[in-house]
PDB file of N, CA and C in Angstrom:
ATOM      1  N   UNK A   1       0.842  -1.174   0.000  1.00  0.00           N
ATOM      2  CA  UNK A   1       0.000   0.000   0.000  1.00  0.00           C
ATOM      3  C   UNK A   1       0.889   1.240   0.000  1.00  0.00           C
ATOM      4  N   UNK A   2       1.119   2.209  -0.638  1.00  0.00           N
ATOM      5  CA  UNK A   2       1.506   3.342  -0.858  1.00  0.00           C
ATOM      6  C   UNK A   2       0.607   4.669  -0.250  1.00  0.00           C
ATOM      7  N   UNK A   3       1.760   5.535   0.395  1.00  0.00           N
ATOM      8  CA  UNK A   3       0.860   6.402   1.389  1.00  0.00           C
ATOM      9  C   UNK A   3       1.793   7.481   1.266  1.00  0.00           C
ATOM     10  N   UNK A   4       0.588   8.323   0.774  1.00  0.00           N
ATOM     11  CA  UNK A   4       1.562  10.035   0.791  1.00  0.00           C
ATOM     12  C   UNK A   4       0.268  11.051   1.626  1.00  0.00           C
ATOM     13  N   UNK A   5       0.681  11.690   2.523  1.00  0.00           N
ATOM     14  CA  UNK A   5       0.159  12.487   2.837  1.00  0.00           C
ATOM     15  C   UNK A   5      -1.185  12.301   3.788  1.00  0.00           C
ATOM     16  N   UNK A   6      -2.439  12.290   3.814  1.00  0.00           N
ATOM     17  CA  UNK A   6      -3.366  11.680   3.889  1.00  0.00           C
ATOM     18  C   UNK A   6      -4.092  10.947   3.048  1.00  0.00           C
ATOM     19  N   UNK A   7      -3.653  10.777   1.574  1.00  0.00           N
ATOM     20  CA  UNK A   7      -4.069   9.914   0.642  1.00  0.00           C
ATOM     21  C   UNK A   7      -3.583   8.205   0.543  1.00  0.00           C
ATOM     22  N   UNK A   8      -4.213   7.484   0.709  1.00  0.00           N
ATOM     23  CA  UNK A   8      -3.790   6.332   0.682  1.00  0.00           C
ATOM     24  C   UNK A   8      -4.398   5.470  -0.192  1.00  0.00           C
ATOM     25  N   UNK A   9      -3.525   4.904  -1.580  1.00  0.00           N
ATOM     26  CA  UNK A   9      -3.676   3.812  -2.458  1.00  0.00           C
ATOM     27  C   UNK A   9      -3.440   2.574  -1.590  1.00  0.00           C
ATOM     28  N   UNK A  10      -4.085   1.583  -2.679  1.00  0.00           N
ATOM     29  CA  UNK A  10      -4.066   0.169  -2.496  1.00  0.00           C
ATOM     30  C   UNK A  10      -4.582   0.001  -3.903  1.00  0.00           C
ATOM     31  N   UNK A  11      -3.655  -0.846  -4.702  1.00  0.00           N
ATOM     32  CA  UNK A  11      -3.496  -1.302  -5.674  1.00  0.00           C
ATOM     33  C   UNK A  11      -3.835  -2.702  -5.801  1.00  0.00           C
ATOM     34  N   UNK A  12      -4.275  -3.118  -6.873  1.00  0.00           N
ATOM     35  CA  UNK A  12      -4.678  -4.362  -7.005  1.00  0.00           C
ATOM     36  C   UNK A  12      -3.781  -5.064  -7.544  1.00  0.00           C
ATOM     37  N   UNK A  13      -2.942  -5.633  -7.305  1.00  0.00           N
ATOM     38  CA  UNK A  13      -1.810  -6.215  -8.364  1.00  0.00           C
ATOM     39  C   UNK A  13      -2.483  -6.963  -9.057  1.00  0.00           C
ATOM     40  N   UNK A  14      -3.109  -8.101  -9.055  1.00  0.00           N
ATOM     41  CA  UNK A  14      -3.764  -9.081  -9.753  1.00  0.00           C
ATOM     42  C   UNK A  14      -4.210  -8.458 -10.885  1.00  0.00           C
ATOM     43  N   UNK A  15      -4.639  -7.372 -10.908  1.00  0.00           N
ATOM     44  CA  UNK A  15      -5.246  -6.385 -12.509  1.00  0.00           C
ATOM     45  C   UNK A  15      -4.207  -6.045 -12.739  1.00  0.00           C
ATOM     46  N   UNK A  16      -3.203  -5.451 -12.215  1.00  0.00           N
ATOM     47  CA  UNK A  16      -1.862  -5.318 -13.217  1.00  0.00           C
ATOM     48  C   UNK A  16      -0.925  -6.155 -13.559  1.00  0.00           C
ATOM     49  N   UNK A  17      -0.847  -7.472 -13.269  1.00  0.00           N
ATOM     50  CA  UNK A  17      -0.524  -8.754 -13.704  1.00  0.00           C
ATOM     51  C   UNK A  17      -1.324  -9.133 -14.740  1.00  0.00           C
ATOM     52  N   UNK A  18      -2.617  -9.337 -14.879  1.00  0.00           N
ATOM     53  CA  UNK A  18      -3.551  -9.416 -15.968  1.00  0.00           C
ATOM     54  C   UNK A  18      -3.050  -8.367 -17.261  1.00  0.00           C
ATOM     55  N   UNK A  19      -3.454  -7.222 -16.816  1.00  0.00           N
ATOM     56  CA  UNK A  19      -3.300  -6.428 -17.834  1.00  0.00           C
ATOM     57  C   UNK A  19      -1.814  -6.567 -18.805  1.00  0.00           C
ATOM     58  N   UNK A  20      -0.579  -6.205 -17.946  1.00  0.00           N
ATOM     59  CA  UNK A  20       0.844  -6.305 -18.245  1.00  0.00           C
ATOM     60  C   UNK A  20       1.207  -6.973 -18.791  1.00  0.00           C
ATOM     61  N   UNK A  21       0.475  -8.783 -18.526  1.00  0.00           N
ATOM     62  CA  UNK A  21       1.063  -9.480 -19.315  1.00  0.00           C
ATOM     63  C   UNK A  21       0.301 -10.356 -20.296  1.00  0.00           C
ATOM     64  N   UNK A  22      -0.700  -9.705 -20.775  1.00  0.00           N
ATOM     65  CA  UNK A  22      -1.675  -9.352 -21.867  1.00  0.00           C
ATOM     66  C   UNK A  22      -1.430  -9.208 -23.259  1.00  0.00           C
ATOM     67  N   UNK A  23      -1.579 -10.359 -24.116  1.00  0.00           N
ATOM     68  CA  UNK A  23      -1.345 -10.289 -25.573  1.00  0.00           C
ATOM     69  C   UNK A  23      -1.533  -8.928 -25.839  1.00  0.00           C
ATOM     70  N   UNK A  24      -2.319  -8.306 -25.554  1.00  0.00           N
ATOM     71  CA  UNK A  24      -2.480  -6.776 -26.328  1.00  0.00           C
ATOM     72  C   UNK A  24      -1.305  -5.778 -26.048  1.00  0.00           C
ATOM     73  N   UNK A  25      -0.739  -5.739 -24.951  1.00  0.00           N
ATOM     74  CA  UNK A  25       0.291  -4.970 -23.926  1.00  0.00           C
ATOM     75  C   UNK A  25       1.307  -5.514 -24.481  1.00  0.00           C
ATOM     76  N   UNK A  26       1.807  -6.904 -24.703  1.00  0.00           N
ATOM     77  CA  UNK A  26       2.993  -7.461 -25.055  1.00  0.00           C
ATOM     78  C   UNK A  26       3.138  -7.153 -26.971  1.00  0.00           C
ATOM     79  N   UNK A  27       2.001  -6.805 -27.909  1.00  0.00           N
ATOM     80  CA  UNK A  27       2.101  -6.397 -29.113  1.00  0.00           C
ATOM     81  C   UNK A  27       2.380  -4.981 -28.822  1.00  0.00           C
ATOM     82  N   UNK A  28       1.707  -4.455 -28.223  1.00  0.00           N
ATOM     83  CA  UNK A  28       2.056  -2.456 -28.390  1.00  0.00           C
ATOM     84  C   UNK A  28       3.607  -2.740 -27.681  1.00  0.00           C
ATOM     85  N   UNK A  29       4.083  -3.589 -27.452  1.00  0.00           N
ATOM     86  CA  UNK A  29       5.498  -2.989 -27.053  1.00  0.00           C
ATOM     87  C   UNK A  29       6.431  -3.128 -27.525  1.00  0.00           C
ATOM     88  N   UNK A  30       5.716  -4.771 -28.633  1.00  0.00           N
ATOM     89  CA  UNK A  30       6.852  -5.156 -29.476  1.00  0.00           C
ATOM     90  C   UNK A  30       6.140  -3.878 -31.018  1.00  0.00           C
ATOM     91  N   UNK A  31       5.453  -3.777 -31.233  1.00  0.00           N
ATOM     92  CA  UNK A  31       4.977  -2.816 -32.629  1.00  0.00           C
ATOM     93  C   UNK A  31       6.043  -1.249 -31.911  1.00  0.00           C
ATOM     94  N   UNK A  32       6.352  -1.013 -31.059  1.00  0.00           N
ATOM     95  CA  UNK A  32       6.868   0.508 -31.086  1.00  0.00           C
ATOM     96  C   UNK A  32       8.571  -0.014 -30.501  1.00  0.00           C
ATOM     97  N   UNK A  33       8.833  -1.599 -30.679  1.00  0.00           N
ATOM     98  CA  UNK A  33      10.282  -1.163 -30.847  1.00  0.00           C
ATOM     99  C   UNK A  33      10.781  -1.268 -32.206  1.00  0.00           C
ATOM    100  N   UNK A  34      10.143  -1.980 -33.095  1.00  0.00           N
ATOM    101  CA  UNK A  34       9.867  -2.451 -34.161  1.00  0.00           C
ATOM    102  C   UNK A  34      10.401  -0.722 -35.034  1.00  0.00           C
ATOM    103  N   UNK A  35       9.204  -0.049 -34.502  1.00  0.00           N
ATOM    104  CA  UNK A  35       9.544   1.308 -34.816  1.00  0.00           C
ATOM    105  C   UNK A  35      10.730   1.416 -34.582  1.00  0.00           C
ATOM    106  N   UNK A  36      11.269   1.413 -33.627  1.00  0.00           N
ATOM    107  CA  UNK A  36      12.302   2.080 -32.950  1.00  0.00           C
ATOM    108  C   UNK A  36      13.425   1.775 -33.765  1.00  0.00           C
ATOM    109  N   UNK A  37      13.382   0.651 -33.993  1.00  0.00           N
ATOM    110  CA  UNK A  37      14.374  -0.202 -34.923  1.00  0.00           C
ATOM    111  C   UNK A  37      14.471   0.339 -36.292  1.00  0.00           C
ATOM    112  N   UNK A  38      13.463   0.623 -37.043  1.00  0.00           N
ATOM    113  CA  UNK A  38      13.610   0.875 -37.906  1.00  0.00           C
ATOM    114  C   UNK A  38      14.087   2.196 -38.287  1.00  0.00           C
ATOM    115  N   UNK A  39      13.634   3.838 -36.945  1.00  0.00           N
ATOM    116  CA  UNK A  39      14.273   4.710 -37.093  1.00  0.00           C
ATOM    117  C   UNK A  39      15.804   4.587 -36.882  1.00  0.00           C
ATOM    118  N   UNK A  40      15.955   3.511 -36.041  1.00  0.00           N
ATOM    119  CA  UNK A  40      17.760   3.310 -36.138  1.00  0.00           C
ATOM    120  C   UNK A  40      18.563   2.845 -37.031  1.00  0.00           C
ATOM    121  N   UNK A  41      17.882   2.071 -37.922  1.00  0.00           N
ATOM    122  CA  UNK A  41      18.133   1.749 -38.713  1.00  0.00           C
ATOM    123  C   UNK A  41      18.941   2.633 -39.772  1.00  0.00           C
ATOM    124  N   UNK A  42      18.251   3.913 -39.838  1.00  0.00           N
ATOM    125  CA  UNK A  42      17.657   4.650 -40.741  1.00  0.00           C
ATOM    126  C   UNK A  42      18.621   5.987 -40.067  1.00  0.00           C
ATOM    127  N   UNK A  43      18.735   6.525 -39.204  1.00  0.00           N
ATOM    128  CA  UNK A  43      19.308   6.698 -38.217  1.00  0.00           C
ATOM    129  C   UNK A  43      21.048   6.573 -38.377  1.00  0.00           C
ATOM    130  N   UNK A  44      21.295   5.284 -38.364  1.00  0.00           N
ATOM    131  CA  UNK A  44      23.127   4.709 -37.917  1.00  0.00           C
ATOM    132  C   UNK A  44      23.689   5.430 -39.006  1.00  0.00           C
ATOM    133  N   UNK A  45      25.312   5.773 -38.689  1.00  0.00           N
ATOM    134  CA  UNK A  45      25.918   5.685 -39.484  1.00  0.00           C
ATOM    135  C   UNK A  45      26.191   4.706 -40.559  1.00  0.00           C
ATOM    136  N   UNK A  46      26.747   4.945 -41.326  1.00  0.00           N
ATOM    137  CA  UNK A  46      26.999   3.460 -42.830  1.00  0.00           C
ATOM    138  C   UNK A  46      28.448   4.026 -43.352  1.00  0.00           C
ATOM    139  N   UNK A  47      29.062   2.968 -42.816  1.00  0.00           N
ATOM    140  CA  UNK A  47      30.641   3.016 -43.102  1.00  0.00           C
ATOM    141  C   UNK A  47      30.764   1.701 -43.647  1.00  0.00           C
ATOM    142  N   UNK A  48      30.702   0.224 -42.982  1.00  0.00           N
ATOM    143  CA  UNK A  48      30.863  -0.766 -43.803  1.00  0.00           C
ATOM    144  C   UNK A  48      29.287  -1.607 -43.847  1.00  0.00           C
ATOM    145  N   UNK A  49      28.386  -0.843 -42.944  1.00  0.00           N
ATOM    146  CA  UNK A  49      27.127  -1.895 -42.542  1.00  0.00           C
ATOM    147  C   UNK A  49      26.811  -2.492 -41.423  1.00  0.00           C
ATOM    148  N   UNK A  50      28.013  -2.569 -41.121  1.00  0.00           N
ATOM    149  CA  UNK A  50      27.847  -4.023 -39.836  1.00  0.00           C
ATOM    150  C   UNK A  50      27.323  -3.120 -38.669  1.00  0.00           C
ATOM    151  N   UNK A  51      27.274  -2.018 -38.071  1.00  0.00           N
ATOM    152  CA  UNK A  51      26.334  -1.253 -37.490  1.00  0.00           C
ATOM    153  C   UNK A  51      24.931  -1.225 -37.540  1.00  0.00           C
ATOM    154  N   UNK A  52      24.938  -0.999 -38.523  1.00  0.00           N
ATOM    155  CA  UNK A  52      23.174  -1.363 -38.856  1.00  0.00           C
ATOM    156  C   UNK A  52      22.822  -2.581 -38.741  1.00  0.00           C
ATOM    157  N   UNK A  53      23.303  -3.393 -39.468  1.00  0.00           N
ATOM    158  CA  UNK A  53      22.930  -5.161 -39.392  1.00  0.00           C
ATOM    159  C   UNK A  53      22.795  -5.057 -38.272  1.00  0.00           C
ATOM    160  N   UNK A  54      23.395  -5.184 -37.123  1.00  0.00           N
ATOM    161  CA  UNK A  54      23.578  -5.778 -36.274  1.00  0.00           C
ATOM    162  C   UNK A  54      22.839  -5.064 -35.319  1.00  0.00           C
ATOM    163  N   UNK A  55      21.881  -3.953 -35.373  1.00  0.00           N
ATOM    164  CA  UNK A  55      20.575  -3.945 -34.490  1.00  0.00           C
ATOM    165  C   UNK A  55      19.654  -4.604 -34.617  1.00  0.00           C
ATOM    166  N   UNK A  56      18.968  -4.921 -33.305  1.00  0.00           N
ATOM    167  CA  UNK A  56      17.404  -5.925 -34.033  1.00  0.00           C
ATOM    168  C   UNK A  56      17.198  -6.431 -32.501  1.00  0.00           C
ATOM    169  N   UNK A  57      15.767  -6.743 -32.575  1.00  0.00           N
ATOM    170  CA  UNK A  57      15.220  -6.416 -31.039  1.00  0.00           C
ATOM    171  C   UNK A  57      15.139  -7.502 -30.319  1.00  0.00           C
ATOM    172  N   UNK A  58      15.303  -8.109 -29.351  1.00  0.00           N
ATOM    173  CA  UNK A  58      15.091  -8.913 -28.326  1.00  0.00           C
ATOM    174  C   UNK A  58      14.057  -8.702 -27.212  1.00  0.00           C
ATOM    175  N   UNK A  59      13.471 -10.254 -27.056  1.00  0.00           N
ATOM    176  CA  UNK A  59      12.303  -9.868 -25.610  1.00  0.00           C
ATOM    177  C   UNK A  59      12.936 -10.328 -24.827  1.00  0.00           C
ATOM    178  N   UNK A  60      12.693  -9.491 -23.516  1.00  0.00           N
ATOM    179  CA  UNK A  60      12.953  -9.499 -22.455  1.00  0.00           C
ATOM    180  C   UNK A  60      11.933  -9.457 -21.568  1.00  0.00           C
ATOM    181  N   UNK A  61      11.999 -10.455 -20.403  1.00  0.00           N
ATOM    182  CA  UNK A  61      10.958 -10.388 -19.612  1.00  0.00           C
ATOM    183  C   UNK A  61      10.891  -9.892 -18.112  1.00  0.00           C
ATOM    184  N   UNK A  62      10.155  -8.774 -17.690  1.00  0.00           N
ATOM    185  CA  UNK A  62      10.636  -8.335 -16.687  1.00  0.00           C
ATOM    186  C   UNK A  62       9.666  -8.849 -15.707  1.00  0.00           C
ATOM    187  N   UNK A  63       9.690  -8.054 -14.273  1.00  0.00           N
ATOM    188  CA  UNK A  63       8.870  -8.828 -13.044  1.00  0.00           C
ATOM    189  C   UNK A  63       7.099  -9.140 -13.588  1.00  0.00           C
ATOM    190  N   UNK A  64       6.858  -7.880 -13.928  1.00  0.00           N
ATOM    191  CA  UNK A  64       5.210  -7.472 -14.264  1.00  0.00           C
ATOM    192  C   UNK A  64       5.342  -7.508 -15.923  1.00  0.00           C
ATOM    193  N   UNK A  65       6.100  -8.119 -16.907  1.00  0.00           N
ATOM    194  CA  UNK A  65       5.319  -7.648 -18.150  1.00  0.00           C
ATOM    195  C   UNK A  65       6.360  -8.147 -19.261  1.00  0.00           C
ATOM    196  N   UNK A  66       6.101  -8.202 -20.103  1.00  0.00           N
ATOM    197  CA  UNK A  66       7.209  -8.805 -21.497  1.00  0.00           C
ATOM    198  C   UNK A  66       7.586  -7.983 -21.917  1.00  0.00           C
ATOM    199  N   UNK A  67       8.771  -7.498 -22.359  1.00  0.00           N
ATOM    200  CA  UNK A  67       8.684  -5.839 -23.150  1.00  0.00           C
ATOM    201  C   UNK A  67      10.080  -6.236 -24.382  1.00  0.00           C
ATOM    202  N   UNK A  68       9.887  -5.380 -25.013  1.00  0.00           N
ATOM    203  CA  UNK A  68      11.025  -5.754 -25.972  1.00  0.00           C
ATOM    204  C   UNK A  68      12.372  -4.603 -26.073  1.00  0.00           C
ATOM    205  N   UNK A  69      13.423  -4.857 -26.431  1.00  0.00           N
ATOM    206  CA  UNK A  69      13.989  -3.713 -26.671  1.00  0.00           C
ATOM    207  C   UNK A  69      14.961  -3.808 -28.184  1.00  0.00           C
ATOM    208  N   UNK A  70      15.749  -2.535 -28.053  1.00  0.00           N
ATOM    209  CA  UNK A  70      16.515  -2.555 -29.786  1.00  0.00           C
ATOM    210  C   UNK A  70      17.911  -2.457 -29.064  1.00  0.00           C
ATOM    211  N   UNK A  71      18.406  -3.413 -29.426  1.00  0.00           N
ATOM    212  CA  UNK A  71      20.287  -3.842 -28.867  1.00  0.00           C
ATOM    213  C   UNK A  71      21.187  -3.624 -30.088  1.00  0.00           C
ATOM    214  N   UNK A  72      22.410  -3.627 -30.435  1.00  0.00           N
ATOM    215  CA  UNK A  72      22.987  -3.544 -31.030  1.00  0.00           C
ATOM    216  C   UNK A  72      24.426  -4.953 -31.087  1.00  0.00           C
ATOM    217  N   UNK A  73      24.730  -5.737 -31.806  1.00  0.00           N
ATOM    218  CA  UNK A  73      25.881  -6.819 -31.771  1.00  0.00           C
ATOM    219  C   UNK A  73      26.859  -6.416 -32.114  1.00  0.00           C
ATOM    220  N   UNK A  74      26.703  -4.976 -32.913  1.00  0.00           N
ATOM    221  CA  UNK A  74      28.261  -5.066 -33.617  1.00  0.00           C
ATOM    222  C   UNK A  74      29.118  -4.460 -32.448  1.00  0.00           C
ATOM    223  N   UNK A  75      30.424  -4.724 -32.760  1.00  0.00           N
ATOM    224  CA  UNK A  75      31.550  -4.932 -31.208  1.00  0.00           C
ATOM    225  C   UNK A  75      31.797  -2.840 -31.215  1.00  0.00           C
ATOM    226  N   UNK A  76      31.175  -1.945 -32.190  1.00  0.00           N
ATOM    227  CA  UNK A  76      31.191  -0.494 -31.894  1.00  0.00           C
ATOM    228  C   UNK A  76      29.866  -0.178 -31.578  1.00  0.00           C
ATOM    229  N   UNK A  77      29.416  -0.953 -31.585  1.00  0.00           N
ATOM    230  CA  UNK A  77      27.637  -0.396 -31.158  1.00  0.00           C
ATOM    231  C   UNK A  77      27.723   0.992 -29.746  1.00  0.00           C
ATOM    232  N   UNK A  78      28.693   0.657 -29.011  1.00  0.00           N
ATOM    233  CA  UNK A  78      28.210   1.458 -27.386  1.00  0.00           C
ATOM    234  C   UNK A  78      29.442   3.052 -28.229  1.00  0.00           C
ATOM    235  N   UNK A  79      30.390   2.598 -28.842  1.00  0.00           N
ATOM    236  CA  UNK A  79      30.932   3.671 -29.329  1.00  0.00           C
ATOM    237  C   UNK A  79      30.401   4.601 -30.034  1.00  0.00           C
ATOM    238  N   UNK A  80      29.508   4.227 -31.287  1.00  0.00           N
ATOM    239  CA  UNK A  80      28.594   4.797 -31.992  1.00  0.00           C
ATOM    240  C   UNK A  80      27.422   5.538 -31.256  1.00  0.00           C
ATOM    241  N   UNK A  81      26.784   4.589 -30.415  1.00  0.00           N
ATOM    242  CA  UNK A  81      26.118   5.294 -29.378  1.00  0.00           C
ATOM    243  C   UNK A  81      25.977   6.526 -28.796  1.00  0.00           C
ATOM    244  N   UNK A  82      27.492   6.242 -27.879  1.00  0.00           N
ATOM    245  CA  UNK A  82      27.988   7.965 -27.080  1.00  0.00           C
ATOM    246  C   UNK A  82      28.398   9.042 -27.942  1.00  0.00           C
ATOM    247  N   UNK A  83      28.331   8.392 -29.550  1.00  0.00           N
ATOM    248  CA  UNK A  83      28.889   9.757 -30.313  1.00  0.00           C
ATOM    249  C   UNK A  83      27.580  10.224 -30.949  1.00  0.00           C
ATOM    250  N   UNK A  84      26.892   9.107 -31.702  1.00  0.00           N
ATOM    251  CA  UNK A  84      25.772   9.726 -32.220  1.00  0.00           C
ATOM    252  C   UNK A  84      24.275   9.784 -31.689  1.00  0.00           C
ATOM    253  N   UNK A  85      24.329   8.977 -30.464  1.00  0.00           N
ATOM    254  CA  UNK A  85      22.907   8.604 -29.679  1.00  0.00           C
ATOM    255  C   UNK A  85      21.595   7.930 -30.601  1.00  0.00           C
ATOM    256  N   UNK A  86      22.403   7.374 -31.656  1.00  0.00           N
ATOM    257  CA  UNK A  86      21.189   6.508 -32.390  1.00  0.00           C
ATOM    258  C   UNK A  86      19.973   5.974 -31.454  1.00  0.00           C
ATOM    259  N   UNK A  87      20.660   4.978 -30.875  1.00  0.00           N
ATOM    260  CA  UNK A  87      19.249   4.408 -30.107  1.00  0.00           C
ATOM    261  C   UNK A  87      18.260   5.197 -29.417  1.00  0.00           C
ATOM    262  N   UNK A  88      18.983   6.167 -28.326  1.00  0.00           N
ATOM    263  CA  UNK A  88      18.465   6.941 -27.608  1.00  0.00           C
ATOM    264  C   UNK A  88      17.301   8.079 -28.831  1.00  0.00           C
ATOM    265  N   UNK A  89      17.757   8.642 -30.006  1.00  0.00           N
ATOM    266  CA  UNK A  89      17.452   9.259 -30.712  1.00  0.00           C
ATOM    267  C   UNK A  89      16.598   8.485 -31.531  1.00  0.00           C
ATOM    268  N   UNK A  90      16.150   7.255 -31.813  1.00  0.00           N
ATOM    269  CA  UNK A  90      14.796   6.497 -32.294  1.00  0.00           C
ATOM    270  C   UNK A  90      13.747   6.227 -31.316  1.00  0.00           C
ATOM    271  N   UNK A  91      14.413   6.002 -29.769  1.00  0.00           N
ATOM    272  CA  UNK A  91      13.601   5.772 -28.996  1.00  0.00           C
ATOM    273  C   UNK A  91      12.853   6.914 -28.830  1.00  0.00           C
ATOM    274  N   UNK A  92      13.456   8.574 -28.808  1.00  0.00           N
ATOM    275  CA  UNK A  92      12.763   9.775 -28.618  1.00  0.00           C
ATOM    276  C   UNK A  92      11.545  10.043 -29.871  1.00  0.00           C
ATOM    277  N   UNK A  93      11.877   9.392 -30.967  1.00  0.00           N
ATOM    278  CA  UNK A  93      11.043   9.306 -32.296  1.00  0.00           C
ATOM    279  C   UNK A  93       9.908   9.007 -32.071  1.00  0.00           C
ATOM    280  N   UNK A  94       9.583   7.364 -31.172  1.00  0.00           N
ATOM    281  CA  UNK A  94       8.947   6.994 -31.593  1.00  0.00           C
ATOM    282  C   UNK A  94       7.413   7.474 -30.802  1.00  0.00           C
ATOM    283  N   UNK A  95       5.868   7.468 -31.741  1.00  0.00           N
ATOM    284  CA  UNK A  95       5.128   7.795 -31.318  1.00  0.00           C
ATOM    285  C   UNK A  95       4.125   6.987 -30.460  1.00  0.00           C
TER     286      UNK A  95
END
């Protein structure tokens, strides 16, 4: 139960277990990395390719919910990153 002030919640977890991990909840999360991916795509630098190839999304499952994200394999991915903020900069894209 969460308590601020004189207001006091009580949450139902059981509805947010339902909901969270809900075919419908687990598509809207994979459809907007999907996006995400593709503005990075679109996005990366292109020097030989292997930057780009080598984004593409993985699920991950957390306490309450399935969610997906956009990773990168190639061995400059975190370099490219801190210089150009691809990922960070598709994730701000997407609607």
């Amino acid at each position: 139960m969460a308590k601020n002030g004189d207001v006091q919640l009580e949450f139902n977890q059981e509805f947010f277990d339902t909901v969270l991990k809900s075919p419908e909840v687990e598509a809207l999360t994979k459809e907007k990395a999907t996006e995400a991916l593709q503005i990075a795509q679109y996005l990366a630098p292109v020097d030989t390719g292997d930057y780009q190839r080598g984004l593409h999304i993985e699920r991950v499952e957390f306490a309450y919910r399935t969610g997906y994200q956009v990773v990168g394999d190639d061995w400059k991915t975190m370099i490219l990153e801190d210089e150009y903020h691809v990922l960070a900069n598709a994730i701000k894209q997407v609607k």
